[in-house]
PDB file of N, CA and C in Angstrom:
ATOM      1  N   UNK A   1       1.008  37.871 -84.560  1.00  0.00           N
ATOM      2  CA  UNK A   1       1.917  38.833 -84.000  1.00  0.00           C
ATOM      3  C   UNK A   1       1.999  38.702 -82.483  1.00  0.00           C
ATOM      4  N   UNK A   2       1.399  38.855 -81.683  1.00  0.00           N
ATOM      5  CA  UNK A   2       0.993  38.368 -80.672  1.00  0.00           C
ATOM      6  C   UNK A   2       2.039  37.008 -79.963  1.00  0.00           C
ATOM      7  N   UNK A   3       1.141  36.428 -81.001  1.00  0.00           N
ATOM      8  CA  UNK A   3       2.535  34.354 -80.523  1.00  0.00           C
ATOM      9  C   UNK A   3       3.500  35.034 -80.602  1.00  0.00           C
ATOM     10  N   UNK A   4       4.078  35.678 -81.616  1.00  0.00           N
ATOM     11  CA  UNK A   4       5.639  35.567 -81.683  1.00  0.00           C
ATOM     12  C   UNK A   4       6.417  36.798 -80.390  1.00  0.00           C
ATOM     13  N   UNK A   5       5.244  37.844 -80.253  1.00  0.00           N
ATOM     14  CA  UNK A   5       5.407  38.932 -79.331  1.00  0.00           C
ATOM     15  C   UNK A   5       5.837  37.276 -77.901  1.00  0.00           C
ATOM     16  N   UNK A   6       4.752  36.934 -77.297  1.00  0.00           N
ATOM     17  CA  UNK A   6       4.579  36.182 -76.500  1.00  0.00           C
ATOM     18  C   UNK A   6       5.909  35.136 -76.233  1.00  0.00           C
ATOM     19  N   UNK A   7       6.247  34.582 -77.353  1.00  0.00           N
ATOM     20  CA  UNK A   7       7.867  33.568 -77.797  1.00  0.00           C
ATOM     21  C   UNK A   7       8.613  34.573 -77.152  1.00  0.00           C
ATOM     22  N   UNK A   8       9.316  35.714 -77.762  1.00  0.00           N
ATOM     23  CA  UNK A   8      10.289  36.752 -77.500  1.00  0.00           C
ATOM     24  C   UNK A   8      10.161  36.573 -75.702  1.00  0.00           C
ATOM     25  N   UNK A   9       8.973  37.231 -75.170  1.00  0.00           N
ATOM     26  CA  UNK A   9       9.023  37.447 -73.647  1.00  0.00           C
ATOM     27  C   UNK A   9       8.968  36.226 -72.961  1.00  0.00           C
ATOM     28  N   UNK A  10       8.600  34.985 -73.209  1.00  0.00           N
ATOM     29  CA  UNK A  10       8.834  33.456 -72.799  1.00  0.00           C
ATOM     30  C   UNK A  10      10.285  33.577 -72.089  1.00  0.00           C
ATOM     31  N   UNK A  11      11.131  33.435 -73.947  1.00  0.00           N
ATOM     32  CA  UNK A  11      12.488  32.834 -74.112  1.00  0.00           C
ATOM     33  C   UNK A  11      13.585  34.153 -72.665  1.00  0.00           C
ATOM     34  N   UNK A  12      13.019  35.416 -73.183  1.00  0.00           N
ATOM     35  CA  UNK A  12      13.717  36.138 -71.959  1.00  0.00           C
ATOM     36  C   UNK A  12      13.677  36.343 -70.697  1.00  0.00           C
ATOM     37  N   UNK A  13      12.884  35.517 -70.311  1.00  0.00           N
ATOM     38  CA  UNK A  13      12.722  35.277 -68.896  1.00  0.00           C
ATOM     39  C   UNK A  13      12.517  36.512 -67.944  1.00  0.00           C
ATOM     40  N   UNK A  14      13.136  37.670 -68.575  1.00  0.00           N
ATOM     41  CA  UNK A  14      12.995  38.625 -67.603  1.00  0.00           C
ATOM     42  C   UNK A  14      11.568  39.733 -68.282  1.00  0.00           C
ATOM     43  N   UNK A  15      11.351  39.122 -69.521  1.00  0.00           N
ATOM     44  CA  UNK A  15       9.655  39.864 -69.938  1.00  0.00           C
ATOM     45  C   UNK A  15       8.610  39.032 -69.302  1.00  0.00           C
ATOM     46  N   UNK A  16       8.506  38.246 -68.683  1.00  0.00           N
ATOM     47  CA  UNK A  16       7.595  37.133 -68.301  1.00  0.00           C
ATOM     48  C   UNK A  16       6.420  37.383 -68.086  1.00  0.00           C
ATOM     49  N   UNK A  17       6.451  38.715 -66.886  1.00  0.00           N
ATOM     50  CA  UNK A  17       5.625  39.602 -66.362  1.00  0.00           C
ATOM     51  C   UNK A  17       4.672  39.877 -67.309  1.00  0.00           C
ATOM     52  N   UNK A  18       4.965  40.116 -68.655  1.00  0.00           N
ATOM     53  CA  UNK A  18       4.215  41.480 -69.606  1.00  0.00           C
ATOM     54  C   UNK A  18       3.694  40.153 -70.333  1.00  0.00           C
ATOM     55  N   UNK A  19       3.577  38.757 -69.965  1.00  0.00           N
ATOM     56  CA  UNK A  19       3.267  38.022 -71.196  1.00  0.00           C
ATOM     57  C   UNK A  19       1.220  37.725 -70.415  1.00  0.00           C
ATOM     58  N   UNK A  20       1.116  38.160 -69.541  1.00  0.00           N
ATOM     59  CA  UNK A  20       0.012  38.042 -68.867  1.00  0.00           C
ATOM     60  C   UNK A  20      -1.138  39.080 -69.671  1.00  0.00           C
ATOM     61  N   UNK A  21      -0.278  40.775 -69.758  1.00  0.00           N
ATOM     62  CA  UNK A  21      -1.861  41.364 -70.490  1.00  0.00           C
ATOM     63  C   UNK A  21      -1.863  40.608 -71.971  1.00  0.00           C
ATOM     64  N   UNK A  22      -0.504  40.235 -72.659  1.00  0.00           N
ATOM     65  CA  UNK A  22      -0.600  39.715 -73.900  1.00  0.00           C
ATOM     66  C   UNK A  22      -2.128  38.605 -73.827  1.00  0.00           C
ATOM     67  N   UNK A  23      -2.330  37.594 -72.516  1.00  0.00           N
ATOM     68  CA  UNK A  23      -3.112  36.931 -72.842  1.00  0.00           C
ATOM     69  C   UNK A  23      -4.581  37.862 -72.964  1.00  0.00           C
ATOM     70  N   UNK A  24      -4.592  38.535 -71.839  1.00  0.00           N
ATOM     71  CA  UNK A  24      -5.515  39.331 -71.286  1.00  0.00           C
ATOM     72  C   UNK A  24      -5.721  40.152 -72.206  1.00  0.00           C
ATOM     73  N   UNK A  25      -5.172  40.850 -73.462  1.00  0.00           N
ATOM     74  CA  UNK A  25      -5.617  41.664 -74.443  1.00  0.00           C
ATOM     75  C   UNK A  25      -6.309  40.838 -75.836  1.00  0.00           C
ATOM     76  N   UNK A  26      -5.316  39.569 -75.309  1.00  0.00           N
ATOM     77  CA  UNK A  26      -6.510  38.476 -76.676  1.00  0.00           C
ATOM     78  C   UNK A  26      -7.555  38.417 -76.457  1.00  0.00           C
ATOM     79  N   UNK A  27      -8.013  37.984 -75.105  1.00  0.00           N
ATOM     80  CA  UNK A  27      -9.478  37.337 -74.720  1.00  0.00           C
ATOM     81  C   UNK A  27     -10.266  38.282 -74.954  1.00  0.00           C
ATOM     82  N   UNK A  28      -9.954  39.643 -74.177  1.00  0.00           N
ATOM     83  CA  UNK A  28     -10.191  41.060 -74.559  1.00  0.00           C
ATOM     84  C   UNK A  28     -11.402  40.765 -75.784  1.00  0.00           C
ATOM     85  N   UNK A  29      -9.927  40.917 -76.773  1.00  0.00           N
ATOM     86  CA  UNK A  29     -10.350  40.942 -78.399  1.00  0.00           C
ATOM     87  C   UNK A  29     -11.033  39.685 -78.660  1.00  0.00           C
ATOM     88  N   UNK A  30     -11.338  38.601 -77.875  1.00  0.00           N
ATOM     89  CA  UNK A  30     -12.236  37.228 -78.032  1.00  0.00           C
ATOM     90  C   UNK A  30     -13.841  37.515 -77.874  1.00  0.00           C
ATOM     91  N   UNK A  31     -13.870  38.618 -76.702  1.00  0.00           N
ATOM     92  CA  UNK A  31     -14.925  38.639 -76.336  1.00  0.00           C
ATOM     93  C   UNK A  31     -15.946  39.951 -76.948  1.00  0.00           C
ATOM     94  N   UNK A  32     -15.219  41.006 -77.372  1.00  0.00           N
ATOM     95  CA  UNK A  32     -15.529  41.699 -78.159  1.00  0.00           C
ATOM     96  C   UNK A  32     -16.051  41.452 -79.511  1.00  0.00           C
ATOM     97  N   UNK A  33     -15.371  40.185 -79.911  1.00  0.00           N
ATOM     98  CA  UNK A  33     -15.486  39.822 -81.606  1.00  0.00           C
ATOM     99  C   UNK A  33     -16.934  38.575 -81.451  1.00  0.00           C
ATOM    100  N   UNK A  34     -17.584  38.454 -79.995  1.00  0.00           N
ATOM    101  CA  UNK A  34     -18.963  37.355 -79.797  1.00  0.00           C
ATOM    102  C   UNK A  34     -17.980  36.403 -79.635  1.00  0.00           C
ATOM    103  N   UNK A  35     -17.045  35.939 -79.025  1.00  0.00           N
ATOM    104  CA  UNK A  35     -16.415  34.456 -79.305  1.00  0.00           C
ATOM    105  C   UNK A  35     -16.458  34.276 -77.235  1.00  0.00           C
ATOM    106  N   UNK A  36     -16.832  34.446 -76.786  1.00  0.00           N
ATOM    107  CA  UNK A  36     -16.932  33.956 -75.441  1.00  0.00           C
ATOM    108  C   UNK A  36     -16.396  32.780 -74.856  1.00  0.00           C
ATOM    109  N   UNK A  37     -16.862  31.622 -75.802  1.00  0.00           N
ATOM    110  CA  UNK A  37     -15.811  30.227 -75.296  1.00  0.00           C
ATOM    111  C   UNK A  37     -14.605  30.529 -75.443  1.00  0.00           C
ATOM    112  N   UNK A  38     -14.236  31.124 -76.826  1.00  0.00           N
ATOM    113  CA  UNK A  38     -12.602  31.299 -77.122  1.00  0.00           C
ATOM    114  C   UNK A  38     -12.165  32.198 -76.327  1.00  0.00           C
ATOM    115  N   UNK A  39     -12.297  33.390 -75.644  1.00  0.00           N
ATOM    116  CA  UNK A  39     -12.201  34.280 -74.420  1.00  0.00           C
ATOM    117  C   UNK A  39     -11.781  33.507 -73.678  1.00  0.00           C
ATOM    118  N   UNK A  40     -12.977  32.271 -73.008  1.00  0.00           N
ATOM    119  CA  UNK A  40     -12.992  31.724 -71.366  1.00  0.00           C
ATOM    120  C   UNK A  40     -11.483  30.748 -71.837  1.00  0.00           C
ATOM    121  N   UNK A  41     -11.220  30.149 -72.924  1.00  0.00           N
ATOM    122  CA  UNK A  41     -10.314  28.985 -72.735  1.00  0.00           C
ATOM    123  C   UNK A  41      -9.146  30.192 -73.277  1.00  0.00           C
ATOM    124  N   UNK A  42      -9.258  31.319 -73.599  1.00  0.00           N
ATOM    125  CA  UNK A  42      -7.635  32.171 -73.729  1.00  0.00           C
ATOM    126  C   UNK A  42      -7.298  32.749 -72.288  1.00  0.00           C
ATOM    127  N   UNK A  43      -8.333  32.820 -71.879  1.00  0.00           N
ATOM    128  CA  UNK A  43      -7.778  33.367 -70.085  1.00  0.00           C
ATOM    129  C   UNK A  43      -7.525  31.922 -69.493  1.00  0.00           C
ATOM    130  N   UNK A  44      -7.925  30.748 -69.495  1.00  0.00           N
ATOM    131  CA  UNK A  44      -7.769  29.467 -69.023  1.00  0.00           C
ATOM    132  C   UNK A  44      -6.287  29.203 -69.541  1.00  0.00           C
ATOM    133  N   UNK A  45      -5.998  29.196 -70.528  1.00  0.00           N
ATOM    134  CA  UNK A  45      -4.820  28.801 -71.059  1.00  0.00           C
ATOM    135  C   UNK A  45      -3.809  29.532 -70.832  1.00  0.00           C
ATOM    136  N   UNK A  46      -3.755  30.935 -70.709  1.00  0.00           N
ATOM    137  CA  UNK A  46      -3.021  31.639 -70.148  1.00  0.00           C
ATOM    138  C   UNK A  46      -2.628  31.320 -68.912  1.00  0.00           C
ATOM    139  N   UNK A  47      -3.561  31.609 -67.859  1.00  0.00           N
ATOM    140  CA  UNK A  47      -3.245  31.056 -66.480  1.00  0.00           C
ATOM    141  C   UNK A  47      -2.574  29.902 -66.158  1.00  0.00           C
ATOM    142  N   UNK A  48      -2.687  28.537 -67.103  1.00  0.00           N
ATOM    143  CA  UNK A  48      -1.713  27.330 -67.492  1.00  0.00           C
ATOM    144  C   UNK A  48      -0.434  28.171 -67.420  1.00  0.00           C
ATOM    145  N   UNK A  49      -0.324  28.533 -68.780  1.00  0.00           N
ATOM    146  CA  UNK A  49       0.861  28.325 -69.314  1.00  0.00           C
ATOM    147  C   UNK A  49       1.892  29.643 -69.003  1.00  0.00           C
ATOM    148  N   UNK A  50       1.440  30.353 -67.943  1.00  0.00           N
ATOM    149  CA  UNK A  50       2.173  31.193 -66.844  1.00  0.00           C
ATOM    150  C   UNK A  50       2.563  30.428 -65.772  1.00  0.00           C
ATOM    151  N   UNK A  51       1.752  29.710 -65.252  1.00  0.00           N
ATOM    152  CA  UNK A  51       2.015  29.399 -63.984  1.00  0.00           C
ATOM    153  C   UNK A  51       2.799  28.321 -64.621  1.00  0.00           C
ATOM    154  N   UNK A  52       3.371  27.277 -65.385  1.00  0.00           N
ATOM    155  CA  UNK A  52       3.901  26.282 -65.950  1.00  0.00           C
ATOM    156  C   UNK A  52       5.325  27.339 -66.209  1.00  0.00           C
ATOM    157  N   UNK A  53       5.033  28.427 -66.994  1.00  0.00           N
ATOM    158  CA  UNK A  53       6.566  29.023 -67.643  1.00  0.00           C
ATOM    159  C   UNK A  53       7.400  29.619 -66.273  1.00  0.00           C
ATOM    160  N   UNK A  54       6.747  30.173 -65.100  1.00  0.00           N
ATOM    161  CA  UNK A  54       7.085  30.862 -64.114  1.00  0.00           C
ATOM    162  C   UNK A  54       7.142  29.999 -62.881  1.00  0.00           C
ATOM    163  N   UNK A  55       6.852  28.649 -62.388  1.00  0.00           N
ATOM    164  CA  UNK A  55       7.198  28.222 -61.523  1.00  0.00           C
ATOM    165  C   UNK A  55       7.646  26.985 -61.758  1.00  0.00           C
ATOM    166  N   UNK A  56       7.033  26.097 -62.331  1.00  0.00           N
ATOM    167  CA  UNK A  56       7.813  25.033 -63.203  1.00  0.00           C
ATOM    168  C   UNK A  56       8.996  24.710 -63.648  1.00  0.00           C
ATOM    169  N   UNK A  57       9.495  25.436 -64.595  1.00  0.00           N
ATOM    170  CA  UNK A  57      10.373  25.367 -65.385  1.00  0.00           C
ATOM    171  C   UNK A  57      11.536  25.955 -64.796  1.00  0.00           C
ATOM    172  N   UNK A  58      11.339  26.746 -63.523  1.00  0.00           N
ATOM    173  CA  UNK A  58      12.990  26.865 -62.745  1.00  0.00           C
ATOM    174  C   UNK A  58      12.987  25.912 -61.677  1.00  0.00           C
ATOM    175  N   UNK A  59      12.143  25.159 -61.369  1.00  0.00           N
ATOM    176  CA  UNK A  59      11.671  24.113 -60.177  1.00  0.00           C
ATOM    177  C   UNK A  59      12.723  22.725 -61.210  1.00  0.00           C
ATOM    178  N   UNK A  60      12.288  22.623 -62.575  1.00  0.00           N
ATOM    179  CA  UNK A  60      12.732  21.876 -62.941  1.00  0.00           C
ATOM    180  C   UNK A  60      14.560  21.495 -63.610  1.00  0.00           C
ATOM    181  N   UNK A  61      14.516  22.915 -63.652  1.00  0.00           N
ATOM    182  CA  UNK A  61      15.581  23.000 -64.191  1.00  0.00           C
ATOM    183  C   UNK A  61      16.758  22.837 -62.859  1.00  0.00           C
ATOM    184  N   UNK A  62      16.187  23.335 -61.695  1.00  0.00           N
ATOM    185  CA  UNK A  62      16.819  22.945 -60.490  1.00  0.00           C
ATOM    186  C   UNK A  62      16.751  21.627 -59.653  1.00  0.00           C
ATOM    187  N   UNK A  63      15.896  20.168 -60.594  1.00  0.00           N
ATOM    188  CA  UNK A  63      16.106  19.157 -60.287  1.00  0.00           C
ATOM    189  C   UNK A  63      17.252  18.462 -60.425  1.00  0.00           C
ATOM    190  N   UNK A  64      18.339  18.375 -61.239  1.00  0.00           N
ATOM    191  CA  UNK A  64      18.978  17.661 -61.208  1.00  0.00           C
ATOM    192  C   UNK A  64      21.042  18.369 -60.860  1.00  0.00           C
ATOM    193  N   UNK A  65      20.387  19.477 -60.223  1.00  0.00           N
ATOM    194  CA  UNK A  65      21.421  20.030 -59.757  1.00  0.00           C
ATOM    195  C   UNK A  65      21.209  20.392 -58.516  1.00  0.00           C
ATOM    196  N   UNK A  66      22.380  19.948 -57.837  1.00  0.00           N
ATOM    197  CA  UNK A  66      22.869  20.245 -56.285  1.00  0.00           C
ATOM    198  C   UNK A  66      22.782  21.743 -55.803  1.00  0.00           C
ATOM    199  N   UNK A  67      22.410  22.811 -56.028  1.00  0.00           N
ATOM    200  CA  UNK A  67      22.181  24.075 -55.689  1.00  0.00           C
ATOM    201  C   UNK A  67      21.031  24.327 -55.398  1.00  0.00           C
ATOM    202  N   UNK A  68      20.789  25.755 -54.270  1.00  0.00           N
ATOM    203  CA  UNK A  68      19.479  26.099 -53.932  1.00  0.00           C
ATOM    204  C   UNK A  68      18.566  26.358 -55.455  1.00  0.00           C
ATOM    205  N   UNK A  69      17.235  26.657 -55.330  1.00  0.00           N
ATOM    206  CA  UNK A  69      16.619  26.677 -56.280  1.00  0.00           C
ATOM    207  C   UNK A  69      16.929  28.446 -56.540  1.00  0.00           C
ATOM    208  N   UNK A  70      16.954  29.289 -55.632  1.00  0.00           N
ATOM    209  CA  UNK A  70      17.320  30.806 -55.795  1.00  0.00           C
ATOM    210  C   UNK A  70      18.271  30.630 -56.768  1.00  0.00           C
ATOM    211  N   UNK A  71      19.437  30.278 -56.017  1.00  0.00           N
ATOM    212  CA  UNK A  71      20.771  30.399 -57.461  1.00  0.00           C
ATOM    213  C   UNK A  71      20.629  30.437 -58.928  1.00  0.00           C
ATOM    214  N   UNK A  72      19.653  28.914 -59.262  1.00  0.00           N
ATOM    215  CA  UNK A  72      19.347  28.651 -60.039  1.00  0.00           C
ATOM    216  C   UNK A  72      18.464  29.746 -60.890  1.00  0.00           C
ATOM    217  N   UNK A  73      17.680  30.376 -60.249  1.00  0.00           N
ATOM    218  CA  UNK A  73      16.924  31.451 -60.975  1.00  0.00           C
ATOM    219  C   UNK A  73      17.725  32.612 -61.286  1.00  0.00           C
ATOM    220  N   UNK A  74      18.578  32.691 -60.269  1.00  0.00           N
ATOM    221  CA  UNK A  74      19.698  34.086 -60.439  1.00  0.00           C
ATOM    222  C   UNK A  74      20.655  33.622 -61.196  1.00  0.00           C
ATOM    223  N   UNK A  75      20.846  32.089 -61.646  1.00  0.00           N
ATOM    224  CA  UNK A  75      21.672  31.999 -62.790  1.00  0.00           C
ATOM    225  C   UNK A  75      21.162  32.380 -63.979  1.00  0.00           C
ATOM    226  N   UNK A  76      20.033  31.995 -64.377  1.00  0.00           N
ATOM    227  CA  UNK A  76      18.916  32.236 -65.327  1.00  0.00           C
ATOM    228  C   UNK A  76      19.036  33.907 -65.994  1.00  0.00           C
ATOM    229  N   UNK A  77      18.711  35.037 -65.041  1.00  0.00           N
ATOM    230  CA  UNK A  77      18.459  35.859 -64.956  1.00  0.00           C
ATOM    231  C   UNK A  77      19.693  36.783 -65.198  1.00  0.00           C
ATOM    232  N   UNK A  78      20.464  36.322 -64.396  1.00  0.00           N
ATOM    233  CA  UNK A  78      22.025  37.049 -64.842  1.00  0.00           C
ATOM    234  C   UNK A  78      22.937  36.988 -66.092  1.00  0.00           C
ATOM    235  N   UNK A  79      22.280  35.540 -66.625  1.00  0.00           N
ATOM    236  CA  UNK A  79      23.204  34.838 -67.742  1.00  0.00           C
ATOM    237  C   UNK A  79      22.616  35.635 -68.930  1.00  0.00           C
ATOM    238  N   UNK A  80      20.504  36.053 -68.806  1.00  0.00           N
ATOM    239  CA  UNK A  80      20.023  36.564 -69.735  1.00  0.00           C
ATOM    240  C   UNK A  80      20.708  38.056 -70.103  1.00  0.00           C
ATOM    241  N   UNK A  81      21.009  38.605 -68.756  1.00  0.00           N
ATOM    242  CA  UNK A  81      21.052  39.924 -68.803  1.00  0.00           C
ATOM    243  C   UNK A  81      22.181  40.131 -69.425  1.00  0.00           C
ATOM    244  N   UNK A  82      23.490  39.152 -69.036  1.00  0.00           N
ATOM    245  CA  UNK A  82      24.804  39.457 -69.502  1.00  0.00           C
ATOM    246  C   UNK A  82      24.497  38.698 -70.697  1.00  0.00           C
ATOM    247  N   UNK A  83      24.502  37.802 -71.139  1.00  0.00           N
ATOM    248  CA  UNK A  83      25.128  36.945 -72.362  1.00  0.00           C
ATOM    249  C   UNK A  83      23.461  37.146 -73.408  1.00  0.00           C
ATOM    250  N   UNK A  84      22.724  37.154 -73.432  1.00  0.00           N
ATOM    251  CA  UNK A  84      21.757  37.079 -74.181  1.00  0.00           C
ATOM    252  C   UNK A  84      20.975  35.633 -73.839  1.00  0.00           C
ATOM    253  N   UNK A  85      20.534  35.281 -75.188  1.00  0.00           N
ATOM    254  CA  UNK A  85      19.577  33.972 -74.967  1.00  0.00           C
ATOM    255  C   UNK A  85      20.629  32.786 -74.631  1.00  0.00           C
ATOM    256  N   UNK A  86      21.966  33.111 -75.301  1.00  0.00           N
ATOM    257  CA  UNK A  86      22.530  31.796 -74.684  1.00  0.00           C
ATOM    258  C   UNK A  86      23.044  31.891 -73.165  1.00  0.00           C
ATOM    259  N   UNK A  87      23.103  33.246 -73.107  1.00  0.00           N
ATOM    260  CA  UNK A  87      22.996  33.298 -71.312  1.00  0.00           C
ATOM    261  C   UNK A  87      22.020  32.287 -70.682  1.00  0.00           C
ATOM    262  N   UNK A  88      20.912  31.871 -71.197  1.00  0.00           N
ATOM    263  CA  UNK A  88      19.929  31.072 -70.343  1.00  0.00           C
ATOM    264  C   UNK A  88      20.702  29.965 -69.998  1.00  0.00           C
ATOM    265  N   UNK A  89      21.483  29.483 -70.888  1.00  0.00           N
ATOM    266  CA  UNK A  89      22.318  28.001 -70.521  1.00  0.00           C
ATOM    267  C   UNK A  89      23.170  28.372 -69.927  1.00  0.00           C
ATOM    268  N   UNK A  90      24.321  29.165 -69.923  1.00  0.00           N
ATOM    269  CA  UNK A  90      25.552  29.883 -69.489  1.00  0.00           C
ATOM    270  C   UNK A  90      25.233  30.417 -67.815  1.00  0.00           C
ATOM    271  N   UNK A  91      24.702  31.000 -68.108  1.00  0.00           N
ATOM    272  CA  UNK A  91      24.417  31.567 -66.421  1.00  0.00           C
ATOM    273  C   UNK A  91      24.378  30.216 -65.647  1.00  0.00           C
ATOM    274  N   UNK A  92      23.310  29.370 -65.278  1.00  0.00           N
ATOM    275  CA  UNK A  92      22.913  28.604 -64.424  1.00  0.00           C
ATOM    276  C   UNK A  92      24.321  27.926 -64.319  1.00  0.00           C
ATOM    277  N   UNK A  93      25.057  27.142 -65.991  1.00  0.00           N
ATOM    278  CA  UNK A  93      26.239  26.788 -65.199  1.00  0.00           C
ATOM    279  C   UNK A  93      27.613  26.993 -64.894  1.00  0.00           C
ATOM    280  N   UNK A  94      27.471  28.757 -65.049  1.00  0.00           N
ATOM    281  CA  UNK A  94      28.254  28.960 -64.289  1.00  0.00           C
ATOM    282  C   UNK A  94      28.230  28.917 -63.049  1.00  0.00           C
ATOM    283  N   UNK A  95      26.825  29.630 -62.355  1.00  0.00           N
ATOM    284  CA  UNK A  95      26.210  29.379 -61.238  1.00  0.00           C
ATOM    285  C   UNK A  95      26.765  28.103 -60.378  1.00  0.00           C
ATOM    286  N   UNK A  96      26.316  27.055 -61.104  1.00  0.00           N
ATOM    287  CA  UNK A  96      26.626  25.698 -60.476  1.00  0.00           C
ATOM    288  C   UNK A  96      28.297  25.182 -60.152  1.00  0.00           C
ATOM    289  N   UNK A  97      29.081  25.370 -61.141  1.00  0.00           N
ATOM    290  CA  UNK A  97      30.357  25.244 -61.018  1.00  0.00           C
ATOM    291  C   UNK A  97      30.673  26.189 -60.010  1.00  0.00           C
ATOM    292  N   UNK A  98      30.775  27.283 -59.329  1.00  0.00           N
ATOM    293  CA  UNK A  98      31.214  28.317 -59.014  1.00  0.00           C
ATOM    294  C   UNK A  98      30.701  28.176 -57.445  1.00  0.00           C
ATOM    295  N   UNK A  99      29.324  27.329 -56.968  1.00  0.00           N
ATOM    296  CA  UNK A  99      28.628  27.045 -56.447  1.00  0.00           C
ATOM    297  C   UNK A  99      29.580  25.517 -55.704  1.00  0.00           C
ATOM    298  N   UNK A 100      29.444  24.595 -56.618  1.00  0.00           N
ATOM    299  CA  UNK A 100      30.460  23.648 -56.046  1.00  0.00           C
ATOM    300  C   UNK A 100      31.937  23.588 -56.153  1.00  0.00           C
ATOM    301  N   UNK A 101      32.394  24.857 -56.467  1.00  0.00           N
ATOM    302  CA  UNK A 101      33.938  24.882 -56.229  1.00  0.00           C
ATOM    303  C   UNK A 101      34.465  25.950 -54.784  1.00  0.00           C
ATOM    304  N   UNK A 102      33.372  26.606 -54.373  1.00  0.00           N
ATOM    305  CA  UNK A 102      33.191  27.462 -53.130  1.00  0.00           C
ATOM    306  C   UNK A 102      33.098  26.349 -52.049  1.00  0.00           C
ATOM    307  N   UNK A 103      32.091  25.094 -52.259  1.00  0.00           N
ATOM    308  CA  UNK A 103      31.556  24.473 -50.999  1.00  0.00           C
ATOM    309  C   UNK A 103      32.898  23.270 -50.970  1.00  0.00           C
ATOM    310  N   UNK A 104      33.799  22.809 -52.289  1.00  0.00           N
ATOM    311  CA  UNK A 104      34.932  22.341 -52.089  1.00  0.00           C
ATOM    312  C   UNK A 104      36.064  22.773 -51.382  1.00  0.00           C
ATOM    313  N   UNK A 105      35.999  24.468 -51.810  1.00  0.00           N
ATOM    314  CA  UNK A 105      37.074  24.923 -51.313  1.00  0.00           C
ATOM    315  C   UNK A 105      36.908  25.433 -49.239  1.00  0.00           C
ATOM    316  N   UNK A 106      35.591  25.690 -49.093  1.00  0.00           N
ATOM    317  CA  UNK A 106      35.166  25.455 -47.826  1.00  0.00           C
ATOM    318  C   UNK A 106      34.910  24.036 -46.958  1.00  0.00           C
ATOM    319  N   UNK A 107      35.568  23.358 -47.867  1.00  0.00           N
ATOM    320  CA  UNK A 107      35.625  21.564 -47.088  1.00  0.00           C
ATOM    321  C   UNK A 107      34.435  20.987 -46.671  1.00  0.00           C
ATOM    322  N   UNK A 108      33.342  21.359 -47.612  1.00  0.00           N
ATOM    323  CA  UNK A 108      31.898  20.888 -47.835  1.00  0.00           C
ATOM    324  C   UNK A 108      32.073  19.272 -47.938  1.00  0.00           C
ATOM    325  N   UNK A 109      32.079  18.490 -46.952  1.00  0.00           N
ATOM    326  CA  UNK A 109      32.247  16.596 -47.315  1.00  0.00           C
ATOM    327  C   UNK A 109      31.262  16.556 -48.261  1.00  0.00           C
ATOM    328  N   UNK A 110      30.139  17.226 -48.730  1.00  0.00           N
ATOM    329  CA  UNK A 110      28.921  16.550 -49.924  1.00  0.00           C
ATOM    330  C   UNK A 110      29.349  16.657 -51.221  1.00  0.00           C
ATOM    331  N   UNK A 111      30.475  17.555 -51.485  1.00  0.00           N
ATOM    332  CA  UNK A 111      30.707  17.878 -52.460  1.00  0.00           C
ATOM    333  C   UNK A 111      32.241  17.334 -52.780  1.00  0.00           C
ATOM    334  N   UNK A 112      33.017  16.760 -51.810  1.00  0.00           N
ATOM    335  CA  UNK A 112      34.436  15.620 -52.278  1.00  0.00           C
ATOM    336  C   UNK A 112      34.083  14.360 -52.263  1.00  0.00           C
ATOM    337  N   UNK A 113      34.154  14.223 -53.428  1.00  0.00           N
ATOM    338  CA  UNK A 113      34.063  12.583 -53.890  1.00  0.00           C
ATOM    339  C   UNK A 113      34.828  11.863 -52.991  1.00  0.00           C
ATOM    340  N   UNK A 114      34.665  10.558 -52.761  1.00  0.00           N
ATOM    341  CA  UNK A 114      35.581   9.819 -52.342  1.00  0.00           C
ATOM    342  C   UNK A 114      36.670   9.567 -53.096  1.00  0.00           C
ATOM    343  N   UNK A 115      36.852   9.445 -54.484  1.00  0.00           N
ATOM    344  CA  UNK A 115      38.093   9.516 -55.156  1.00  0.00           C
ATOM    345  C   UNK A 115      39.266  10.551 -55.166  1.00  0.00           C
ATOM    346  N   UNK A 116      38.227  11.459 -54.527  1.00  0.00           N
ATOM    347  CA  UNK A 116      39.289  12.740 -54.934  1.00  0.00           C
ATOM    348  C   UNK A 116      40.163  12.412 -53.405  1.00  0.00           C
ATOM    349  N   UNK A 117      39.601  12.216 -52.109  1.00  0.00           N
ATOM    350  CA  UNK A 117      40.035  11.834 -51.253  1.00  0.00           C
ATOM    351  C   UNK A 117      41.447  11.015 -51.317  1.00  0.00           C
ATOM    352  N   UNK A 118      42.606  11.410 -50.978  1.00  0.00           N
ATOM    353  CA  UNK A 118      43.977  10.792 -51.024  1.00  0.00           C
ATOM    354  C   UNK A 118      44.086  10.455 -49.116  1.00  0.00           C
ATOM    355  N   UNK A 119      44.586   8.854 -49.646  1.00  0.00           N
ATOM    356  CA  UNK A 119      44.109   8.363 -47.931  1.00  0.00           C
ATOM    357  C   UNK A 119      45.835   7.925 -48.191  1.00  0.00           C
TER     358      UNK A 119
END
């Protein structure tokens, strides 16, 4: 119950926060039940796989696009809030389109191809 609690607040990006006592109430219950190693590696693994879901994964998702990395998170975040889970994809590119059609229409040279250029 727990994993799947944990999945739900992953995928929404905006529960992220609350997925920390989730770890912190397992180990809890690790260390209570005599399991001490399984405790030390559920708080170990936690601390992973927060810091991996929360700084990582918008670091990465903002590699191969031309926008600040902020946007990118406020695409994330806006797309969840409005559209649901497929907001996670939707937001960012709208973000991005909307992002390079502003810096076109402000005569940004990084963002006009040379083709588009009529000489």
């Amino acid at each position: 119950m727990l994993g799947f609690v944990t999945l739900l607040l992953a995928l929404s990006q905006i529960g992220a926060p609350l997925i920390i006592p989730i770890w912190i109430g397992a180990a809890v219950w690790l260390f209570g039940q005599d399991q001490p190693g399984w405790g030390i590696f559920m708080i170990f693994w936690g601390v992973v796989v927060t810091v991996i879901d929360n700084f990582i994964k918008p670091f990465l998702i903002g590699v191969g696009v031309a926008i600040p990395l902020s946007l990118t998170i406020l695409g994330v975040f806006g797309g969840f809030v409005a559209f649901g889970f497929l907001g996670l994809f939707i937001g960012p590119t709208l973000i991005a389109v909307g992002y390079t059609l502003l810096n076109a229409w402000r005569g940004d040279p990084s963002t006009i191809s040379e083709a588009a250029v009529i000489h």
